[in-house]
C-alpha atoms as a PDB file:
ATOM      1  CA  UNK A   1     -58.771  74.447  73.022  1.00  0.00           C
ATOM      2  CA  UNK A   2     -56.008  74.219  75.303  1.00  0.00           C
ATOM      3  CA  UNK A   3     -53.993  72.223  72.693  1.00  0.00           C
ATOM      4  CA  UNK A   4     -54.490  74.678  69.980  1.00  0.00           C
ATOM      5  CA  UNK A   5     -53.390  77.478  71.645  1.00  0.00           C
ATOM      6  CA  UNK A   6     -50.086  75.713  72.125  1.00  0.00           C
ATOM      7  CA  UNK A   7     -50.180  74.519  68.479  1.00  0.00           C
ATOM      8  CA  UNK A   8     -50.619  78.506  67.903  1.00  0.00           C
ATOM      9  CA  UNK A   9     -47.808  79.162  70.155  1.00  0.00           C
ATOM     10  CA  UNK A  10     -45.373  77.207  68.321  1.00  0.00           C
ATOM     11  CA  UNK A  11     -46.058  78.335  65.356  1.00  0.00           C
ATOM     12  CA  UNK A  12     -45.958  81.955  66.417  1.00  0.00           C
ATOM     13  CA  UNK A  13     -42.474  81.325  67.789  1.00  0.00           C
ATOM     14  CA  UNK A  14     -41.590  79.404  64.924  1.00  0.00           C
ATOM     15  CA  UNK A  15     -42.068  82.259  62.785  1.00  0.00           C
ATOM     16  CA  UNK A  16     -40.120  84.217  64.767  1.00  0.00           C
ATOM     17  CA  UNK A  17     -36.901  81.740  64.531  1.00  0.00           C
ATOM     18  CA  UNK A  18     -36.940  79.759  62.156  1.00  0.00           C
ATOM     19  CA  UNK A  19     -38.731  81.790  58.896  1.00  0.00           C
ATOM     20  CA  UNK A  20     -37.224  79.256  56.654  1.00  0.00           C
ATOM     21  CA  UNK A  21     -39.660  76.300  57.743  1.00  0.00           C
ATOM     22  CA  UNK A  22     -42.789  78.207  56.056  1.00  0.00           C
ATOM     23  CA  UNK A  23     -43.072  78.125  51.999  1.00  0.00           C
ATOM     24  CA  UNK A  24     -42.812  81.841  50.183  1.00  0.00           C
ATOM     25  CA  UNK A  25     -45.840  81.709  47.943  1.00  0.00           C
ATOM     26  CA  UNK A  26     -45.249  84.584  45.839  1.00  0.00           C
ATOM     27  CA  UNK A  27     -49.220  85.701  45.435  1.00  0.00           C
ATOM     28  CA  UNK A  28     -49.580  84.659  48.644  1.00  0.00           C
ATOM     29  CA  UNK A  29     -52.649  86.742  51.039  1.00  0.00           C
ATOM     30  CA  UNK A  30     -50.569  87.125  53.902  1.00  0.00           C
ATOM     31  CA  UNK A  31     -50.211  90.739  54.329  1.00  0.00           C
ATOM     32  CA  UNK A  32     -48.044  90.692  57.307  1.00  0.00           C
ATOM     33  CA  UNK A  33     -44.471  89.867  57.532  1.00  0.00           C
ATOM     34  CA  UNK A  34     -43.972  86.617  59.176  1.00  0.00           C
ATOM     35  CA  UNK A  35     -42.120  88.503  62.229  1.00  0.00           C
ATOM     36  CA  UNK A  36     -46.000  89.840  62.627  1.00  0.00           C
ATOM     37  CA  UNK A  37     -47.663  87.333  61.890  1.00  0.00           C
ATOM     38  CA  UNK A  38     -45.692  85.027  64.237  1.00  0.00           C
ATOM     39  CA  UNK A  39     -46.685  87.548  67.157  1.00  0.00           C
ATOM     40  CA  UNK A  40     -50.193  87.540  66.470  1.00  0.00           C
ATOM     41  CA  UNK A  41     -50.316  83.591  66.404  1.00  0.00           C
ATOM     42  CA  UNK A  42     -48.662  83.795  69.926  1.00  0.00           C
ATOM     43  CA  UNK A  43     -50.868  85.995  71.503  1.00  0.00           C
ATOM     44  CA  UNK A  44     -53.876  84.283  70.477  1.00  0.00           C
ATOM     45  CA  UNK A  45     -52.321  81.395  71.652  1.00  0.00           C
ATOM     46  CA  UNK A  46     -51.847  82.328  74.848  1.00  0.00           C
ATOM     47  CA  UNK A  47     -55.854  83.936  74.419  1.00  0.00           C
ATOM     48  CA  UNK A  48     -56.802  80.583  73.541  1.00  0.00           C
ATOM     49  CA  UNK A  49     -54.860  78.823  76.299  1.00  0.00           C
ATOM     50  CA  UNK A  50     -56.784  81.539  78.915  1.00  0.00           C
ATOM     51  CA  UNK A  51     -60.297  80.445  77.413  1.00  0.00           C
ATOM     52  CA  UNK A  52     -58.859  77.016  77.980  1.00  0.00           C
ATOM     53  CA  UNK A  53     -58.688  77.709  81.807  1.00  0.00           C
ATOM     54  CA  UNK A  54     -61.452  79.020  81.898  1.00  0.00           C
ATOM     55  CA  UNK A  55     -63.208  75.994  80.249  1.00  0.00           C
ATOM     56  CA  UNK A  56     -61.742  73.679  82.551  1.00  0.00           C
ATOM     57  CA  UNK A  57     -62.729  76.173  85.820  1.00  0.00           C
ATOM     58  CA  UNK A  58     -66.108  75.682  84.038  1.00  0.00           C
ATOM     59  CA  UNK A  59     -66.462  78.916  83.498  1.00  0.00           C
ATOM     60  CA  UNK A  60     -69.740  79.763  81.584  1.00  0.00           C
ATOM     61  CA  UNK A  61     -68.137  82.937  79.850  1.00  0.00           C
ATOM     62  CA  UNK A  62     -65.254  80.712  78.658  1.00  0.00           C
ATOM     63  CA  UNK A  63     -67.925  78.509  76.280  1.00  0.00           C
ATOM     64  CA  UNK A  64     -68.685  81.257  74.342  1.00  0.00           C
ATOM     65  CA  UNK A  65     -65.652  83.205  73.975  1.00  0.00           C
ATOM     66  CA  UNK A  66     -64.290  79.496  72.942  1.00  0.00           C
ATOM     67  CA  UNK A  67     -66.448  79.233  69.929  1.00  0.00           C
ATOM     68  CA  UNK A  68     -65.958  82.505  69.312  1.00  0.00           C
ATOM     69  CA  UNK A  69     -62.132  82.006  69.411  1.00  0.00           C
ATOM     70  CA  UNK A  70     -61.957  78.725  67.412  1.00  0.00           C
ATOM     71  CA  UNK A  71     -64.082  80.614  64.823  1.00  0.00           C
ATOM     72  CA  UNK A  72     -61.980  83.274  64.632  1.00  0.00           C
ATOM     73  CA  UNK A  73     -58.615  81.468  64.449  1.00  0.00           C
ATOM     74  CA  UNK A  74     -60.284  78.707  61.424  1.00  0.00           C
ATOM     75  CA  UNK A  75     -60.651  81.710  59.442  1.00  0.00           C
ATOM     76  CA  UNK A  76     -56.685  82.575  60.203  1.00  0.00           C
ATOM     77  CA  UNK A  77     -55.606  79.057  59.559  1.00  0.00           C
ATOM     78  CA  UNK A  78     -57.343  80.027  55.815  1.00  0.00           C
ATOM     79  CA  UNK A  79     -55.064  82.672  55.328  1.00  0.00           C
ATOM     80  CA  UNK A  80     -52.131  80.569  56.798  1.00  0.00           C
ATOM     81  CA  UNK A  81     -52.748  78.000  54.162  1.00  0.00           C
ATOM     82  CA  UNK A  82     -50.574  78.724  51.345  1.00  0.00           C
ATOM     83  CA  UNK A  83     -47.225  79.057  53.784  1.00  0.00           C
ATOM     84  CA  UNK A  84     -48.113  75.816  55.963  1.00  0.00           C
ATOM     85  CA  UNK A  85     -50.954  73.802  54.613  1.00  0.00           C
ATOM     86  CA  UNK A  86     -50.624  70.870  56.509  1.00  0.00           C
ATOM     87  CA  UNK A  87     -49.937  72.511  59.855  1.00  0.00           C
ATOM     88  CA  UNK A  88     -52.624  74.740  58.900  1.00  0.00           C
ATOM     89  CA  UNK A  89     -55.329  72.335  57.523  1.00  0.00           C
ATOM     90  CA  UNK A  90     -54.710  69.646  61.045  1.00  0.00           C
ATOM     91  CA  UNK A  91     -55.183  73.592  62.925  1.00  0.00           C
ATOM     92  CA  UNK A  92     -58.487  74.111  61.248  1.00  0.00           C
ATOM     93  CA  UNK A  93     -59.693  70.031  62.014  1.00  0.00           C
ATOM     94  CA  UNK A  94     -58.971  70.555  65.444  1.00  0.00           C
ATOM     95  CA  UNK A  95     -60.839  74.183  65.595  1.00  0.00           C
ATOM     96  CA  UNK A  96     -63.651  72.458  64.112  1.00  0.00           C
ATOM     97  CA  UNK A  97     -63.231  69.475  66.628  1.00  0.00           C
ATOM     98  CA  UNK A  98     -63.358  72.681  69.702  1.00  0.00           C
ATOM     99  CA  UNK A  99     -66.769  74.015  68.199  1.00  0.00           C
ATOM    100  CA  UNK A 100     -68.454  71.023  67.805  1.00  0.00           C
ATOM    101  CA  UNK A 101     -67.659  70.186  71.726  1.00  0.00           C
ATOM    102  CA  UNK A 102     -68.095  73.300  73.011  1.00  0.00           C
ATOM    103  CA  UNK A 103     -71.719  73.698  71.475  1.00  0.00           C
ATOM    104  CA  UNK A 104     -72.896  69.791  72.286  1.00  0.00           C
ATOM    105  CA  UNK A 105     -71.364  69.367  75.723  1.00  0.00           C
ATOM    106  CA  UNK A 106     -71.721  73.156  76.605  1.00  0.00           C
ATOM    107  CA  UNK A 107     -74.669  72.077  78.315  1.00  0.00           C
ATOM    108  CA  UNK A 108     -72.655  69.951  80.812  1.00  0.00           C
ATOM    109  CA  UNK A 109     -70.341  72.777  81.870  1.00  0.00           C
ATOM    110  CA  UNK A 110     -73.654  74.702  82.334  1.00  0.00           C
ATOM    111  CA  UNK A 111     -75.056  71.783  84.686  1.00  0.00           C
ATOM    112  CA  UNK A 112     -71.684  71.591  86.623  1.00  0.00           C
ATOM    113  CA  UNK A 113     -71.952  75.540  87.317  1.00  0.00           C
ATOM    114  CA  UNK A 114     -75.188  74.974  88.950  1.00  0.00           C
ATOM    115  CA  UNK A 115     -74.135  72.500  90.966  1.00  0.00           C
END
């Protein structure tokens, strides 16, 4: 989790400086401007780098606002495709690779908060 956010971070601030490194796809379904669009990506970055914390603090909240977040940001990555499909497509493998951990070993962060 913690390494996507930071993956979401650089894009965002990627967008923000250097516009030219994502493709114009003229019927694209972005319907921001990439200014935007780079904001959003860095404040859920920094929301998935929180979550992250709170994973590590094992933090039972943190499991499932981190599913919830990985979700949420697979489904962005879809919409990102067209301008950065590689970046995008490794974004959504990794997302995937966050939900499938945080549902099997949830159970050991719930054993460690009872300890």
């Amino acid at each position: 989790m913690l390494m996507v956010g930071l993956f979401n971070v650089v894009t965002g601030l990627t967008a923000l400086f250097r516009n030219e490194v994502f493709t114009v796809v003229p019927g694209g379904v972005l319907v921001f401007d990439l200014t935007t669009w780079g904001w959003i990506h860095i404040v859920f970055g920094l929301a998935q780098v929180a979550v992250a914390a709170g994973v590590f603090a094992a933090k039972g909240w943190a499991l499932t606002i981190g599913v919830l977040v990985a979700l949420v940001n697979a489904v962005a990555q879809l919409v990102a495709l067209p301008y950065a499909p590689i970046w995008a497509l490794i974004v959504i493998v990794l997302d995937t690779v966050v939900i499938y951990a945080m549902i099997v070993h949830g159970s050991e962060v719930r054993r460690a908060l009872r300890t």
